[in-house]
Protein backbone atom coordinates (compact mmCIF):
# COMPACT_ATOMS: atom_id res chain seq x y z
CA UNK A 1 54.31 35.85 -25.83
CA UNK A 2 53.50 33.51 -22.70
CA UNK A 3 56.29 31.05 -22.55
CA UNK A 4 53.85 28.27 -20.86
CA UNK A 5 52.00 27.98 -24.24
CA UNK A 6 53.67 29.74 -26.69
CA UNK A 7 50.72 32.07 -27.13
CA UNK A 8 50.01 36.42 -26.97
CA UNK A 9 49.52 37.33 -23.16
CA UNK A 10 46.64 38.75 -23.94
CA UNK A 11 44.44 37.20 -26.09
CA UNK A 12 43.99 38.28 -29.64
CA UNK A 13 40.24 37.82 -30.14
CA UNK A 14 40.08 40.45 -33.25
CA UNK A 15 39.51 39.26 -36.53
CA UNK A 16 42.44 38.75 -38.84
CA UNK A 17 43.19 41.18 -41.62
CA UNK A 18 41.21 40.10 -44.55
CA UNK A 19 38.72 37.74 -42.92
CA UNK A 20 36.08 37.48 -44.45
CA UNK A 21 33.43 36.14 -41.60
CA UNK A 22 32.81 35.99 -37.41
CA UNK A 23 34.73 32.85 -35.99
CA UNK A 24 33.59 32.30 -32.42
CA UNK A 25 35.59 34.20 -29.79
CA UNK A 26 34.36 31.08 -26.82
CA UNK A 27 36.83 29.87 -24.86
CA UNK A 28 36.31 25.63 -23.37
CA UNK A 29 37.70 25.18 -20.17
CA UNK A 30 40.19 22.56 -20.39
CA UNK A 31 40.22 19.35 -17.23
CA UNK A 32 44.16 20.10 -17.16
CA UNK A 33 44.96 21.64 -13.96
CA UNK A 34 47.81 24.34 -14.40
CA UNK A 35 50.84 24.40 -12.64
CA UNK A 36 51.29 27.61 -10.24
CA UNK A 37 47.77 28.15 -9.59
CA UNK A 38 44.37 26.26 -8.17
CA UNK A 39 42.58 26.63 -12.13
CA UNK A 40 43.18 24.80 -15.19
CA UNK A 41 44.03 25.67 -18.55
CA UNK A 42 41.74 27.50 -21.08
CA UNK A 43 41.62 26.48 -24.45
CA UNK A 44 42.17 29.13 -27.58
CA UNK A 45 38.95 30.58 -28.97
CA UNK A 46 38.54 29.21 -33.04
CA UNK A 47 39.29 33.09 -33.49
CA UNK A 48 42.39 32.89 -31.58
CA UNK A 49 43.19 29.82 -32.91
CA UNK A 50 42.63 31.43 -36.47
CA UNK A 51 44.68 34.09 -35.61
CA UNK A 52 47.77 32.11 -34.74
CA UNK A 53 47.83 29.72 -37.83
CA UNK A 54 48.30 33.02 -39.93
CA UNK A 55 50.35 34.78 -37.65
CA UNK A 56 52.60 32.13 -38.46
CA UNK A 57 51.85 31.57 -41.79
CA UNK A 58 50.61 27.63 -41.35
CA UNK A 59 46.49 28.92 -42.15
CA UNK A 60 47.05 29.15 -46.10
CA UNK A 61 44.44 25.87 -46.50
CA UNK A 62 42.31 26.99 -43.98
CA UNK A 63 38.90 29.18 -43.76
CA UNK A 64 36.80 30.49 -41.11
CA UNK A 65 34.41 27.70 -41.56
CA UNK A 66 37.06 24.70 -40.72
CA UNK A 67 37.68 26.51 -37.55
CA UNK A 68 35.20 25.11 -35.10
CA UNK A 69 35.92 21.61 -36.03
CA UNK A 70 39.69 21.93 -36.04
CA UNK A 71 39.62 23.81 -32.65
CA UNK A 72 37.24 20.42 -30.89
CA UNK A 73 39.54 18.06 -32.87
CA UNK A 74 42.67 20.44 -30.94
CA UNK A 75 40.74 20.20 -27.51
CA UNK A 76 39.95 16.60 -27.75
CA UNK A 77 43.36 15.28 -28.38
CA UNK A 78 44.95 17.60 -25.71
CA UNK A 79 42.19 15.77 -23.11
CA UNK A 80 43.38 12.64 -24.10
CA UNK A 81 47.01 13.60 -23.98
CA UNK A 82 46.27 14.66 -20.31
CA UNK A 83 44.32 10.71 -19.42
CA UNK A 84 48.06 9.54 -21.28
CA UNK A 85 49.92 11.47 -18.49
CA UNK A 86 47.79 10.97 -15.76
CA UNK A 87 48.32 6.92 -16.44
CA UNK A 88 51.94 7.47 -16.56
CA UNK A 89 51.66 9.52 -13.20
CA UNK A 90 50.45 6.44 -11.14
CA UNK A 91 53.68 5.21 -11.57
CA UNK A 92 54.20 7.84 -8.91
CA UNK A 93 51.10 8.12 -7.11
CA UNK A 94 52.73 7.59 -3.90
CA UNK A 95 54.75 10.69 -4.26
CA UNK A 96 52.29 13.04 -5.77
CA UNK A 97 48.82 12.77 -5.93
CA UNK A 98 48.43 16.11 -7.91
CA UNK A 99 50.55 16.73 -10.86
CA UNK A 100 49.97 19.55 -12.79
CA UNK A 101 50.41 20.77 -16.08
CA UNK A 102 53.05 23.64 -16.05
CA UNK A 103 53.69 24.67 -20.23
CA UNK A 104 54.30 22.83 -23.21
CA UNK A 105 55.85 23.73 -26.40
CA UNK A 106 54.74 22.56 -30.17
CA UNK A 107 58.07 21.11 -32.20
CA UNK A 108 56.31 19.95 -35.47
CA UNK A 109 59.76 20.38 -37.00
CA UNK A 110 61.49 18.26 -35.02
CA UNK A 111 60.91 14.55 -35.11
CA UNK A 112 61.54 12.47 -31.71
CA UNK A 113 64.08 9.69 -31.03
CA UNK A 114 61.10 7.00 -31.36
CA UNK A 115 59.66 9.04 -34.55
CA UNK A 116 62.81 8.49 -36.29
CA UNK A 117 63.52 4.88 -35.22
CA UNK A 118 59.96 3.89 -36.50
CA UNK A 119 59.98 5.93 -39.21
CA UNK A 120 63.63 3.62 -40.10
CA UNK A 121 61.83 0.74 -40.17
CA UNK A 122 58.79 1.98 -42.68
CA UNK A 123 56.64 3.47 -39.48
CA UNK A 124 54.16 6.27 -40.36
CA UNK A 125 56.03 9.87 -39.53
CA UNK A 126 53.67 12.39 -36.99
CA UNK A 127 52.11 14.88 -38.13
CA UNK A 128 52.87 17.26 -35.16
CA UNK A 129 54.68 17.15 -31.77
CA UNK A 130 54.53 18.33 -28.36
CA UNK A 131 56.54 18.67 -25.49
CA UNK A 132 54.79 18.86 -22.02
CA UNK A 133 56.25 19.70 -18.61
CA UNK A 134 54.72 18.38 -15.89
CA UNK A 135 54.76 19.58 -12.38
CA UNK A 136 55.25 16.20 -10.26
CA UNK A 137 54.85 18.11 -6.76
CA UNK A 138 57.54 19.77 -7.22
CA UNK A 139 59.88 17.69 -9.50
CA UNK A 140 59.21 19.18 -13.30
CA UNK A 141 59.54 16.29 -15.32
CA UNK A 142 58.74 16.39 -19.90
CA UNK A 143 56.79 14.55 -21.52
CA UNK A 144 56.97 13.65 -25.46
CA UNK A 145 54.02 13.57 -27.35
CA UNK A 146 53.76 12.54 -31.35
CA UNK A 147 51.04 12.84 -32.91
CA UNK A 148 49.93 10.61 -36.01
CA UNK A 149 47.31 11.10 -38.39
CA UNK A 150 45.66 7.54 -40.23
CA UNK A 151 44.56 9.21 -43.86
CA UNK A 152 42.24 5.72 -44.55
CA UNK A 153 40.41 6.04 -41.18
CA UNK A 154 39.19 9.65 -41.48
CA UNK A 155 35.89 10.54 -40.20
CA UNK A 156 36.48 8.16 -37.56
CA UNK A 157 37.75 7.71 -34.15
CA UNK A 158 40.53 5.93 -35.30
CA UNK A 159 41.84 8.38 -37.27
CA UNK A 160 44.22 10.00 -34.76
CA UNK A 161 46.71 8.28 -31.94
CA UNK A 162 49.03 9.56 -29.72
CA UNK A 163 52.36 8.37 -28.13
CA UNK A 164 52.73 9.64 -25.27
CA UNK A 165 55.84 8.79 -22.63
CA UNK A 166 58.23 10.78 -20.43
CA UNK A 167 61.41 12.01 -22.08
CA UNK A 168 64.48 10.06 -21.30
CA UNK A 169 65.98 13.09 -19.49
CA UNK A 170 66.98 11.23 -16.38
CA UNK A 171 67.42 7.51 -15.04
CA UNK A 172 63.92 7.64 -13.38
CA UNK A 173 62.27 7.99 -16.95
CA UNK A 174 64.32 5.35 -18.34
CA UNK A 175 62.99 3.27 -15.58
CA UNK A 176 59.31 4.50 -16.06
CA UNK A 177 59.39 3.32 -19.35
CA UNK A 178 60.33 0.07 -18.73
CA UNK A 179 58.03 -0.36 -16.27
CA UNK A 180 54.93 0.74 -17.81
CA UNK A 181 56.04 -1.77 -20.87
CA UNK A 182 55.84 -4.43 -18.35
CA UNK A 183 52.57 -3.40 -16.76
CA UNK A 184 50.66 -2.72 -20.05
CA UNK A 185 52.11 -5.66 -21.77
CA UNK A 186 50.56 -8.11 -18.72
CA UNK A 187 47.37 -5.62 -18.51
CA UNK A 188 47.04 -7.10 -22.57
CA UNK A 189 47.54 -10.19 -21.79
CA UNK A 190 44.97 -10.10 -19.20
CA UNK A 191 47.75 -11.18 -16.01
CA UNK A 192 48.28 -9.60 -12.69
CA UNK A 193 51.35 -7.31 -12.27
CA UNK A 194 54.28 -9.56 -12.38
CA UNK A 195 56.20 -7.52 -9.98
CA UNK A 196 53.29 -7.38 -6.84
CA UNK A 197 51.29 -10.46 -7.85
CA UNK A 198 48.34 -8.09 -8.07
CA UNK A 199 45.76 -7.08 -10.83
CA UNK A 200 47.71 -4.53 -12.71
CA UNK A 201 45.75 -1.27 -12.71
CA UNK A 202 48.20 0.98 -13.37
CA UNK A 203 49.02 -0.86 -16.61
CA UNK A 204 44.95 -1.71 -17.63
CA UNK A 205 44.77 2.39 -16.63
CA UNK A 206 47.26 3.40 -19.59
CA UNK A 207 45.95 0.62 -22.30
CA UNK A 208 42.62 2.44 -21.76
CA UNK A 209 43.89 5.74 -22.34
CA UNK A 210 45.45 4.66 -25.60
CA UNK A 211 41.42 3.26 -26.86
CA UNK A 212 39.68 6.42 -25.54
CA UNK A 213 39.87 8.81 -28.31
């Protein structure tokens, strides 16, 4: 298994044992550039896809048919995860004008601080989450991802959201955090960056990754 993803080394592009129809081998080319190398990341074929949901015993509810659509749903939400991260990385623009994406791990299991702390208060639990390590020039720095499912808006594009913020691993992140509060929370409002006086782009940047879905 590749670490970075969690997925064969070589791809497993054979059908599964009792399948009863062709899924599309095609691989999408992801925007995400990958950390190490001057390519980005490839997304799963619906085969390989299919594969992995019964290798691990998740693909009970599943046929060959759902496959296409579940795999664009997968790619979509990962390209938006990636606008999400690239909004949190002007906070650091200065520094790094090329972060890179260097593996990521699923924890659907495992519910994050904020999950839990909404989920106190009567907040929807995700339905799946993702950690993300990001190569920041050089510094690797995780990002959290939940991801939440909205049963009464299916079929639309409001169906799914995303939280997406860097773990609290270090003072820096704690920092980020409260700054982007304070930039998005102005960009709302529609008033320049309280801290520089000037329209707040950075903050506008990461309310308009949380619409683009």
């Amino acid at each position: 298994m590749d670490p970075r993803n969690n997925m064969p080394v070589e791809p497993n592009q054979q059908p599964f044992p009792g399948q009863r129809k062709p899924i599309s081998t095609e691989r999408v080319v992801s925007s995400i550039p990958k950390g190490g190398t001057e390519a980005t990341w490839v997304y799963p074929s619906p085969q390989m896809f299919y594969n992995a949901l019964k290798r691990k015993g998740k693909g009970d509810d599943v046929t060959e048919d759902d496959m296409d659509p579940v795999v664009h749903a997968h790619n979509t939400m990962n390209e938006v995860t990636w606008q999400h991260v690239l909004a949190w990385e002007r906070l650091h623009g200065g520094e790094c004008g090329d972060p890179r994406l260097l593996r990521f791990t699923g924890r659907p299991d495992e519910l994050s601080p904020l999950a839990r702390l909404s989920s106190w208060f009567g907040g929807q639990l995700p339905f799946d989450r993702h950690d993300w390590w990001v190569d920041r020039c050089g510094q690797e720095v995780r990002y959290v991802i939940d991801f939440y499912f909205h049963e009464e808006a299916a079929g639309t594009p409001e169906a799914f959201t995303l939280r997406v913020r860097p773990a609290v691993d270090n003072l820096e992140s704690v920092v980020d955090r409260s700054k982007m509060t304070i930039y998005k929370t102005f960009a709302r409002l529609g008033l320049p960056c309280p801290i520089t006086g000037a329209p707040g782009s950075i903050g506008k940047e990461a309310v308009q990754a949380e619409q683009h879905f």
